[in-house]
PDB file of N, CA and C in Angstrom:
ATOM      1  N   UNK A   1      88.729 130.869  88.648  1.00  0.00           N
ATOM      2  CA  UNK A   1      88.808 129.431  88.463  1.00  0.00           C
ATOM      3  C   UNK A   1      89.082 129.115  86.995  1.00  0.00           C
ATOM      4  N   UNK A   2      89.712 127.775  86.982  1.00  0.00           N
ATOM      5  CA  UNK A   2      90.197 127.262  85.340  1.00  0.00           C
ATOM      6  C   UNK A   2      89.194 126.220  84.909  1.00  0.00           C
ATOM      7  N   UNK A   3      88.715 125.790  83.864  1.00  0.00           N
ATOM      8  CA  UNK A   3      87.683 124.782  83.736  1.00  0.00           C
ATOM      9  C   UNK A   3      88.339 124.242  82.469  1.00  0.00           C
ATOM     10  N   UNK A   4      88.378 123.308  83.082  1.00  0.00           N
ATOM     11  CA  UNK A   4      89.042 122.295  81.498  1.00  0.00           C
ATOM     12  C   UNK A   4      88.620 120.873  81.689  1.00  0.00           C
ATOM     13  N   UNK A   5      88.275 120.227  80.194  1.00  0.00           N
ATOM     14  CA  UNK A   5      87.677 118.911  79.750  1.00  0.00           C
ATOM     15  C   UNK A   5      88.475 118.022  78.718  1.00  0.00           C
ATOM     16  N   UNK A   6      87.998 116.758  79.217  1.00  0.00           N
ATOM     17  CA  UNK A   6      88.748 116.213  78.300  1.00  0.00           C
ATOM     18  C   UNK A   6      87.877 114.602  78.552  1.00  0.00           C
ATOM     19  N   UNK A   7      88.010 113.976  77.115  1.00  0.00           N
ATOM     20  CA  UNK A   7      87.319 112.726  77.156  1.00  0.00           C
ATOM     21  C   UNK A   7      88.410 111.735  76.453  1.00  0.00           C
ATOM     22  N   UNK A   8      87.607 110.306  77.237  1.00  0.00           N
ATOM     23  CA  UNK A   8      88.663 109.221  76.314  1.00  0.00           C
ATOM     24  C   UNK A   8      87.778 108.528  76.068  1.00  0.00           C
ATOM     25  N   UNK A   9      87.898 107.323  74.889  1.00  0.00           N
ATOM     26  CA  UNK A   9      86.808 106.597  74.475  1.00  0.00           C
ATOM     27  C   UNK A   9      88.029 104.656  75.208  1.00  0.00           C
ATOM     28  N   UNK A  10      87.394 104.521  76.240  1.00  0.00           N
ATOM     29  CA  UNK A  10      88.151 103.035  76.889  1.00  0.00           C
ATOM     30  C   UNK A  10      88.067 102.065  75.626  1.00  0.00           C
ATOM     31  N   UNK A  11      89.152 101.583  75.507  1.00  0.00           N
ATOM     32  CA  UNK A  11      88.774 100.168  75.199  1.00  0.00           C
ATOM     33  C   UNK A  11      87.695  99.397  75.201  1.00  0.00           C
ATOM     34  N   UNK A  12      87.684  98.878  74.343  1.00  0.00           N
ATOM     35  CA  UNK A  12      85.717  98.388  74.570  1.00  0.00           C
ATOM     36  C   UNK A  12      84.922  98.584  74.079  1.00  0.00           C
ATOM     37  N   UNK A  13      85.012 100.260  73.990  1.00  0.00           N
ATOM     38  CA  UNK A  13      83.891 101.387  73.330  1.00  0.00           C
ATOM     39  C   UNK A  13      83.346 102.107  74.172  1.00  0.00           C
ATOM     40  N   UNK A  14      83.825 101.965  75.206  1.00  0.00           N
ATOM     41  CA  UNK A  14      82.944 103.071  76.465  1.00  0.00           C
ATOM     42  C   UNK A  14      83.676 104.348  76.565  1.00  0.00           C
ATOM     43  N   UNK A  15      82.727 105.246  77.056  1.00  0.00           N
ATOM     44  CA  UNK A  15      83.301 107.265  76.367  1.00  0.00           C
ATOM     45  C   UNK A  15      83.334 107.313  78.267  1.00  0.00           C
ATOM     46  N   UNK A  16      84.461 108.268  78.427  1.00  0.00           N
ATOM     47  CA  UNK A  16      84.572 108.483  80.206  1.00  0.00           C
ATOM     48  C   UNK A  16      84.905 110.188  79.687  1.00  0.00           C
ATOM     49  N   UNK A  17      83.861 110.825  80.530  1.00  0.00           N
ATOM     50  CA  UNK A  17      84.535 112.333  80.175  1.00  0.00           C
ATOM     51  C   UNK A  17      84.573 113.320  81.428  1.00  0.00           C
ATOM     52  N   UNK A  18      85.273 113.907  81.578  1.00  0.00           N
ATOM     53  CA  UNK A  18      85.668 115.048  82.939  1.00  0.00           C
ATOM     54  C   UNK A  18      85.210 116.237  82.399  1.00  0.00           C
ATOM     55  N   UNK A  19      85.168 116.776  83.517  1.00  0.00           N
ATOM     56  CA  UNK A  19      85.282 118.507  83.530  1.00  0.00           C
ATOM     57  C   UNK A  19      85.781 118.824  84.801  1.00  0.00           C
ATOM     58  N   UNK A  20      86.719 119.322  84.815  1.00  0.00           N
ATOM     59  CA  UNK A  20      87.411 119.769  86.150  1.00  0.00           C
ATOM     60  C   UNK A  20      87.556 121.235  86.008  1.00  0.00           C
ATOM     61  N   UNK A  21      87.215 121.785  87.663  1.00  0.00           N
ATOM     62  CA  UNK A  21      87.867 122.874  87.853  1.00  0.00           C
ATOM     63  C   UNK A  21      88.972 123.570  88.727  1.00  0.00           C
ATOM     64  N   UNK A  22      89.467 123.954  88.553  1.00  0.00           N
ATOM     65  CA  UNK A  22      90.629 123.940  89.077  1.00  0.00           C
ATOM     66  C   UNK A  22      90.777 126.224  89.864  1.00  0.00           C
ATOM     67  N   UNK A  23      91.659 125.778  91.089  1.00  0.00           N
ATOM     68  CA  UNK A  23      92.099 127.255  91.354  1.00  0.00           C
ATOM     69  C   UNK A  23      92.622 127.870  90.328  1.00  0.00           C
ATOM     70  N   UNK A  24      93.043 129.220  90.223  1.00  0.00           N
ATOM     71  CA  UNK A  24      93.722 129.837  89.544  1.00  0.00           C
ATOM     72  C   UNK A  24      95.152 129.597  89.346  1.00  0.00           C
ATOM     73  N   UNK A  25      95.517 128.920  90.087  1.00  0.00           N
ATOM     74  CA  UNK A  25      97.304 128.219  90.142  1.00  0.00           C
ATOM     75  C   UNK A  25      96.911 127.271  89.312  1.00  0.00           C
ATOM     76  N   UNK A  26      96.039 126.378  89.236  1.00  0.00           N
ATOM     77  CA  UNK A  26      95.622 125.090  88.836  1.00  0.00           C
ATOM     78  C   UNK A  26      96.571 123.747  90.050  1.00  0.00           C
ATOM     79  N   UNK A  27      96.661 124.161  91.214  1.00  0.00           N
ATOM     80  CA  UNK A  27      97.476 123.889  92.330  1.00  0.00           C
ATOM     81  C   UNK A  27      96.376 122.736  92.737  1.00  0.00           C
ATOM     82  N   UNK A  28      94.961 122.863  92.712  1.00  0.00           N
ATOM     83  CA  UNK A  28      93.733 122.433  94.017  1.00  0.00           C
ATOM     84  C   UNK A  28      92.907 122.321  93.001  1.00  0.00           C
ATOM     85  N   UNK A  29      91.887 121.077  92.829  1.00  0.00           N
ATOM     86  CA  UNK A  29      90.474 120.563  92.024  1.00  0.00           C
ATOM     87  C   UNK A  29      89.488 121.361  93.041  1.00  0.00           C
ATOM     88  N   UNK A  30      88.657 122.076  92.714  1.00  0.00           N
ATOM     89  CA  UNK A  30      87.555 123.079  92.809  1.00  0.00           C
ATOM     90  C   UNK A  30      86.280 122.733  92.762  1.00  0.00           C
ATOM     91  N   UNK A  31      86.231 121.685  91.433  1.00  0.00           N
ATOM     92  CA  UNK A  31      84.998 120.588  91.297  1.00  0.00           C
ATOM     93  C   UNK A  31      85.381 120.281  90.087  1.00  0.00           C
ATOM     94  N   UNK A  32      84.899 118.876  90.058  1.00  0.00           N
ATOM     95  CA  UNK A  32      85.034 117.900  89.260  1.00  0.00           C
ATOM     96  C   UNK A  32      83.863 117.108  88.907  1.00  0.00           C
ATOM     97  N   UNK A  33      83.284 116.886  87.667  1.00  0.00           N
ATOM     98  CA  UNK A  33      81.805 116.230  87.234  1.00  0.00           C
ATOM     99  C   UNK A  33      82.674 114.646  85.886  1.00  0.00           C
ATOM    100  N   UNK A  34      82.140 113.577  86.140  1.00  0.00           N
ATOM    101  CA  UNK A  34      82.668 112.419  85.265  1.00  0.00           C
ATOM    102  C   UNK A  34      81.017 112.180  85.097  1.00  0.00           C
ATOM    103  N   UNK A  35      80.832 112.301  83.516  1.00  0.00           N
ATOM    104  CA  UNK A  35      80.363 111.542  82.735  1.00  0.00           C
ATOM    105  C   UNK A  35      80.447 110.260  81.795  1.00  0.00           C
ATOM    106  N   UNK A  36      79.608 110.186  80.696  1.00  0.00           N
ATOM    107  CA  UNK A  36      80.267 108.928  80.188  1.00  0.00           C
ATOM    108  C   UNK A  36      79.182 107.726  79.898  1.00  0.00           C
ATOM    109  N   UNK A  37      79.474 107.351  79.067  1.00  0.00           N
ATOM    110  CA  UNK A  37      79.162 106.096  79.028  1.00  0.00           C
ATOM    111  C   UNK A  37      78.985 104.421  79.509  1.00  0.00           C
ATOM    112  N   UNK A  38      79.737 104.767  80.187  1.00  0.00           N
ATOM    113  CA  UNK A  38      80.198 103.600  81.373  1.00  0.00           C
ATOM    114  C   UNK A  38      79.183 102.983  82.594  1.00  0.00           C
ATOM    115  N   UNK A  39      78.961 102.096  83.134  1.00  0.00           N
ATOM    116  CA  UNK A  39      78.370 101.685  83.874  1.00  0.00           C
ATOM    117  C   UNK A  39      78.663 101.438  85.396  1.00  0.00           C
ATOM    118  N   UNK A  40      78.447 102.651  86.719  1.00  0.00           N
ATOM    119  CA  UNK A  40      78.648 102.005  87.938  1.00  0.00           C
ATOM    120  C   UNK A  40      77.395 101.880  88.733  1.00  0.00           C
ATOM    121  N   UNK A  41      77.733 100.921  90.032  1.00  0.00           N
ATOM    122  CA  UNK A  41      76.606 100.627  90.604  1.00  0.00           C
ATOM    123  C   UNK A  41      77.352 100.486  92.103  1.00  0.00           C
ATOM    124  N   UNK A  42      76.510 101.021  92.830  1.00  0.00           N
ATOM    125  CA  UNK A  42      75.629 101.931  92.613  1.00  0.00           C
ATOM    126  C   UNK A  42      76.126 103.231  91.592  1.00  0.00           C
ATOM    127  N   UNK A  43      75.062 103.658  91.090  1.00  0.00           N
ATOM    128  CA  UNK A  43      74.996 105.172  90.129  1.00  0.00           C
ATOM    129  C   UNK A  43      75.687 106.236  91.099  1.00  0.00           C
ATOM    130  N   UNK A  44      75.048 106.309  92.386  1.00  0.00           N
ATOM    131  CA  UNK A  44      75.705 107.581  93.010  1.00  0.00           C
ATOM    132  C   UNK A  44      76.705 107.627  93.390  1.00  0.00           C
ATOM    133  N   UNK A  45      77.201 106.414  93.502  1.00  0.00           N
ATOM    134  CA  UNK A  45      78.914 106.261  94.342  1.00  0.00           C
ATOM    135  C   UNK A  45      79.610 107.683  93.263  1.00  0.00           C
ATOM    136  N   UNK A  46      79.150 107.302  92.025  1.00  0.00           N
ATOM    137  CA  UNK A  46      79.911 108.591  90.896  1.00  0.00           C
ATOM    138  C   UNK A  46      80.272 109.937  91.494  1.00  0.00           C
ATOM    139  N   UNK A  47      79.695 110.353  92.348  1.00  0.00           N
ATOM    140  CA  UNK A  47      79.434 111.099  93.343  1.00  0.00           C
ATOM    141  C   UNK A  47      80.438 111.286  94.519  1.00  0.00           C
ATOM    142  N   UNK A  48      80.226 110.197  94.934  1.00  0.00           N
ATOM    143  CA  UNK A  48      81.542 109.935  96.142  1.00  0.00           C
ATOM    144  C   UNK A  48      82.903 110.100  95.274  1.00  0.00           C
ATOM    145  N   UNK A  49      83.123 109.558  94.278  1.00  0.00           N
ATOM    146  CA  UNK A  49      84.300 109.819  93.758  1.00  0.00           C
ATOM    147  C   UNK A  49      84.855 111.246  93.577  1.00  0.00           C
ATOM    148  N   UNK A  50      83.899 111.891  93.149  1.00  0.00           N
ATOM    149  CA  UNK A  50      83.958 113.773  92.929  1.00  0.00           C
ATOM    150  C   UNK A  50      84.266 114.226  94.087  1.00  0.00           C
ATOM    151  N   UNK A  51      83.496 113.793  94.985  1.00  0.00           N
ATOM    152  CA  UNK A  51      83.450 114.623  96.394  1.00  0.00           C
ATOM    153  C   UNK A  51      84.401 114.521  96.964  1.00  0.00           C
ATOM    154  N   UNK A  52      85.379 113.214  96.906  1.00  0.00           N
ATOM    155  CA  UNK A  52      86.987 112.716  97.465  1.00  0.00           C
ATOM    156  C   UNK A  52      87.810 113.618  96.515  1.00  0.00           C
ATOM    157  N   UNK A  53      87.884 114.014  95.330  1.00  0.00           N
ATOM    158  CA  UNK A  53      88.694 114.686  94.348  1.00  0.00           C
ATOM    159  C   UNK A  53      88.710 116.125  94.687  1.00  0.00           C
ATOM    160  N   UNK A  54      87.373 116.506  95.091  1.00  0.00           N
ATOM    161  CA  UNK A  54      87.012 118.181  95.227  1.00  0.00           C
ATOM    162  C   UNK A  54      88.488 118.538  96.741  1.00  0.00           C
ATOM    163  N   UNK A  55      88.766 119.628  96.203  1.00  0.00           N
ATOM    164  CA  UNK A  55      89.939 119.789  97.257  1.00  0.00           C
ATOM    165  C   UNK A  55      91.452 119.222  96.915  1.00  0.00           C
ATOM    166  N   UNK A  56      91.288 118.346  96.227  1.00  0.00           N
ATOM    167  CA  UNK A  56      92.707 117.391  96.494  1.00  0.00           C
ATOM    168  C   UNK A  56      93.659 118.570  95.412  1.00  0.00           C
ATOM    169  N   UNK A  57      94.768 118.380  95.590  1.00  0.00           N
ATOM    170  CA  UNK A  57      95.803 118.814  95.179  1.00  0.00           C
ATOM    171  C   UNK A  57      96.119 118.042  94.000  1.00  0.00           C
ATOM    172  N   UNK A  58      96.672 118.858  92.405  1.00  0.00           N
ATOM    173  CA  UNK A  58      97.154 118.631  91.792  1.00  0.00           C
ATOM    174  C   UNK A  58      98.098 117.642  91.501  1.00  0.00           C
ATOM    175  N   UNK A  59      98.263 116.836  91.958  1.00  0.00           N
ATOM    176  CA  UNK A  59      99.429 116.112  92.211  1.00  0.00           C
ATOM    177  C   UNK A  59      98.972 114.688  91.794  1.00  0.00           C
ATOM    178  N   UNK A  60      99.629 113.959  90.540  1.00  0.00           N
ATOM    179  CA  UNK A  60      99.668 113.117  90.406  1.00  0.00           C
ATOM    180  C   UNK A  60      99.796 111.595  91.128  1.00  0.00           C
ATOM    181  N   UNK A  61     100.104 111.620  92.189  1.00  0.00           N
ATOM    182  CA  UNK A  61     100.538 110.559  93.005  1.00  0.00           C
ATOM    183  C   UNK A  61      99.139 110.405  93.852  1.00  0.00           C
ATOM    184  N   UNK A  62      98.623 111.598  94.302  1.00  0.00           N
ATOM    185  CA  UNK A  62      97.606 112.022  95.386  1.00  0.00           C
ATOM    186  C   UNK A  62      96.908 111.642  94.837  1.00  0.00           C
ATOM    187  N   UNK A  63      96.082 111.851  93.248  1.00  0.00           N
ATOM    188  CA  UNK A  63      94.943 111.490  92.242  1.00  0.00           C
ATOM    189  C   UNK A  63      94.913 110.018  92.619  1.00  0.00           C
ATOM    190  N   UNK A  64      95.860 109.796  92.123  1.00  0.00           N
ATOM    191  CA  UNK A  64      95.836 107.950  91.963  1.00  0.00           C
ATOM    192  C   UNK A  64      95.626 107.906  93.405  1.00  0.00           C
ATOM    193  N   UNK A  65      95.930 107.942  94.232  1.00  0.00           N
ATOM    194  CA  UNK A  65      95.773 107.195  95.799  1.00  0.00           C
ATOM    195  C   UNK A  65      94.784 107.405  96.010  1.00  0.00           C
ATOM    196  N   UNK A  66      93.660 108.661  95.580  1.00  0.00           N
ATOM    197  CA  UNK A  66      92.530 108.960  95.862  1.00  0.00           C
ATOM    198  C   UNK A  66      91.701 107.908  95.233  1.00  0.00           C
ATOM    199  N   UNK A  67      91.553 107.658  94.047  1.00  0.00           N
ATOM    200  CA  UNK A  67      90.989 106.936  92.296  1.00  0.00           C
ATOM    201  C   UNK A  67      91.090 105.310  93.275  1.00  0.00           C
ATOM    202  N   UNK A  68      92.585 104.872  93.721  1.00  0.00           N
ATOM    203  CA  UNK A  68      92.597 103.515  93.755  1.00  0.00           C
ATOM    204  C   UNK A  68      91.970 103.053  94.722  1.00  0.00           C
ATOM    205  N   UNK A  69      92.094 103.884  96.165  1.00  0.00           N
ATOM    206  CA  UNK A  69      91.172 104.197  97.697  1.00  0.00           C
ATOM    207  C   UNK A  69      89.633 104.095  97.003  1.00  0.00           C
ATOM    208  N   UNK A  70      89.075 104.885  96.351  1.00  0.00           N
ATOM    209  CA  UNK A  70      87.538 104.762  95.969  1.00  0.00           C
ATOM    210  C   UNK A  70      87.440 103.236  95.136  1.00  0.00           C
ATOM    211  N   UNK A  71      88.244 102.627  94.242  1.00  0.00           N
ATOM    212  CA  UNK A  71      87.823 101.579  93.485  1.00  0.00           C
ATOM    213  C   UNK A  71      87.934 100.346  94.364  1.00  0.00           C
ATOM    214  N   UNK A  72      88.700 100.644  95.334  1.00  0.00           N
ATOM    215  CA  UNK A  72      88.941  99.243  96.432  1.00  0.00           C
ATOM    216  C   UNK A  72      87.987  98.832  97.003  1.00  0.00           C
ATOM    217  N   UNK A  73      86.789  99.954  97.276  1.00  0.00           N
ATOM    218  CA  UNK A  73      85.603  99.320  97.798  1.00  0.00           C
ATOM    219  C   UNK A  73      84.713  98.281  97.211  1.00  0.00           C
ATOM    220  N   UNK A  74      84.368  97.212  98.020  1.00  0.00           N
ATOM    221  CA  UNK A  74      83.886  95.898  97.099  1.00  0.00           C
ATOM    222  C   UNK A  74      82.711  96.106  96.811  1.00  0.00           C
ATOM    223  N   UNK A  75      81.997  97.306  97.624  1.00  0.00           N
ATOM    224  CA  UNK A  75      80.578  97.290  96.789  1.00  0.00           C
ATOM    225  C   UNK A  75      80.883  98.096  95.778  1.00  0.00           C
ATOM    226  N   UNK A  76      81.132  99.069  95.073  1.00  0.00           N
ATOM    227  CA  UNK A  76      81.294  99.643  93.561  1.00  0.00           C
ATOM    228  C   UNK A  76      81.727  98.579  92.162  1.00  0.00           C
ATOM    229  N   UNK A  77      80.853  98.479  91.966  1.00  0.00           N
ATOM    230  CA  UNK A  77      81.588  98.194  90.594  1.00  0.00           C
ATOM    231  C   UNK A  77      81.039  98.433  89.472  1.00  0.00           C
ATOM    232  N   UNK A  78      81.979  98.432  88.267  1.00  0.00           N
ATOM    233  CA  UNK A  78      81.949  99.249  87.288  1.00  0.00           C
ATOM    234  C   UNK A  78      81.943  98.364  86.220  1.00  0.00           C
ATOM    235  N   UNK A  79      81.260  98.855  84.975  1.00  0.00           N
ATOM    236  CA  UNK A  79      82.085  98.122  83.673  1.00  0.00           C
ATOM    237  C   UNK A  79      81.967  99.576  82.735  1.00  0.00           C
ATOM    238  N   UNK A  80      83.225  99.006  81.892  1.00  0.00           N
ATOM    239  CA  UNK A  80      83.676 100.156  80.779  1.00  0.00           C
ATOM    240  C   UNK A  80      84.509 100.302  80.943  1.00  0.00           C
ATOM    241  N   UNK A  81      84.854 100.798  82.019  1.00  0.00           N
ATOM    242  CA  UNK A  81      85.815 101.662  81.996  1.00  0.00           C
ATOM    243  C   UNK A  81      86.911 101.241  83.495  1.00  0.00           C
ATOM    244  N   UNK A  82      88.128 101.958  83.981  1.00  0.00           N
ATOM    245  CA  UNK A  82      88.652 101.111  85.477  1.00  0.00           C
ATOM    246  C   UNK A  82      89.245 102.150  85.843  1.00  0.00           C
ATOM    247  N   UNK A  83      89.778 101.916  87.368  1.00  0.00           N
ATOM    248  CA  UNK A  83      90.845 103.184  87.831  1.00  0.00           C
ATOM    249  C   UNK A  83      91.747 104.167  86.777  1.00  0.00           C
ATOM    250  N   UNK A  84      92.634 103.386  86.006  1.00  0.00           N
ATOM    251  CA  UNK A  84      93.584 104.118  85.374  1.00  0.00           C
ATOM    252  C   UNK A  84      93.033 104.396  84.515  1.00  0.00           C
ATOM    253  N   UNK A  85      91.375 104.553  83.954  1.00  0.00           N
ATOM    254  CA  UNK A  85      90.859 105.440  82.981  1.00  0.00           C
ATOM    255  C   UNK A  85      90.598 106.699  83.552  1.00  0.00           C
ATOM    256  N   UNK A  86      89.946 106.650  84.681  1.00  0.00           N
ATOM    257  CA  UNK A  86      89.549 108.028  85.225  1.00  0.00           C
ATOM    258  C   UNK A  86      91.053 108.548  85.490  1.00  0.00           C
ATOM    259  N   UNK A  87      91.861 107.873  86.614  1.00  0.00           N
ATOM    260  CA  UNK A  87      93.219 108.879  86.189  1.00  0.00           C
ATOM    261  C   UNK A  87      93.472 109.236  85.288  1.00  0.00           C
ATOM    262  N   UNK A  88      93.510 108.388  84.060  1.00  0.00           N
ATOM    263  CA  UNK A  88      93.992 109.122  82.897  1.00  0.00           C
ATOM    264  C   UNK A  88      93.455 110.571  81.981  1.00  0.00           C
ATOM    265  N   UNK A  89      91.728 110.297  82.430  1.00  0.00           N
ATOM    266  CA  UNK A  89      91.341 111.424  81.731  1.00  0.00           C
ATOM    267  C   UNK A  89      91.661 112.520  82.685  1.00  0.00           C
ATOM    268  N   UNK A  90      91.590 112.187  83.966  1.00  0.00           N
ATOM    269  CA  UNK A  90      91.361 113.413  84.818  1.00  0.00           C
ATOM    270  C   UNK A  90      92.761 114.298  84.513  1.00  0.00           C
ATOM    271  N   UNK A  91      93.838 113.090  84.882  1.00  0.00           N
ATOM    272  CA  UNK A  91      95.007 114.032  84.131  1.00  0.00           C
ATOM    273  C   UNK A  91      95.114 114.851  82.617  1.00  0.00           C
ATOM    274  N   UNK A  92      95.007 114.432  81.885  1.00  0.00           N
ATOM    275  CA  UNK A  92      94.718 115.313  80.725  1.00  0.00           C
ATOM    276  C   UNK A  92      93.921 116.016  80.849  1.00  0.00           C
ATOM    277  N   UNK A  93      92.948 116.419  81.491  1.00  0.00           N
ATOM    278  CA  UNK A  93      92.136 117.441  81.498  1.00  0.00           C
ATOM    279  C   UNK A  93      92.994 118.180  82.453  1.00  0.00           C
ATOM    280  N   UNK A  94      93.360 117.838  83.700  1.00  0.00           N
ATOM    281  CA  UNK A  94      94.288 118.968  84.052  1.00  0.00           C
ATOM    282  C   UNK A  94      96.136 119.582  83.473  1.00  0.00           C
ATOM    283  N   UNK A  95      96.053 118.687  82.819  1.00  0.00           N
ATOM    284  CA  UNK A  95      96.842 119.131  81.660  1.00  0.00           C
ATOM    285  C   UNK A  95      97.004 120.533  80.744  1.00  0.00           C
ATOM    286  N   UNK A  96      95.467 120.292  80.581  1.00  0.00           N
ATOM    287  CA  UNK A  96      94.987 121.609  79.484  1.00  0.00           C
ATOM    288  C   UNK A  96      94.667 121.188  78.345  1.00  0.00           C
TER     289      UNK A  96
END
């Protein structure tokens, strides 16, 4: 397995940080942990988000459909940080 991190500090001032792991292709997310500074509520949904990512395929298009599918739900909500932050870090961390 590959393990790579990467953090962004949002607009605002809020810190969102990944650690992803990835197969040996870096093809498939393996597990994925988001920390951070940021505020969701419920706390565990943070959770549900990982658990939808674990498995998914590398693929940029798939991330986001996954990211925008979890933020659509009207009970989550967040401040700090929004969808296209977590895409964004998650991509750079699978970046390298």
């Amino acid at each position: 397995m590959l393990k790579n991190k990467a953090e962004k500090k949002v607009p605002g001032g809020k810190l969102l940080r990944v650690t992803v792991e990835t197969d040996e292709s870096m093809s498939k997310i393996v597990n994925i942990m988001f920390t951070g500074d940021f505020y969701m509520h419920p706390e565990e949904e943070i959770h549900t988000l990982e658990n939808m990512l674990n498995g998914a395929q590398n693929d940029e298009n798939k991330l986001r459909e996954i990211i925008t599918k979890f933020f659509e739900n009207e009970m989550i909500q967040i401040l700090g940080a929004g969808p296209e932050d977590f895409l964004d870090i998650l991509l750079t961390a699978l970046r390298g």
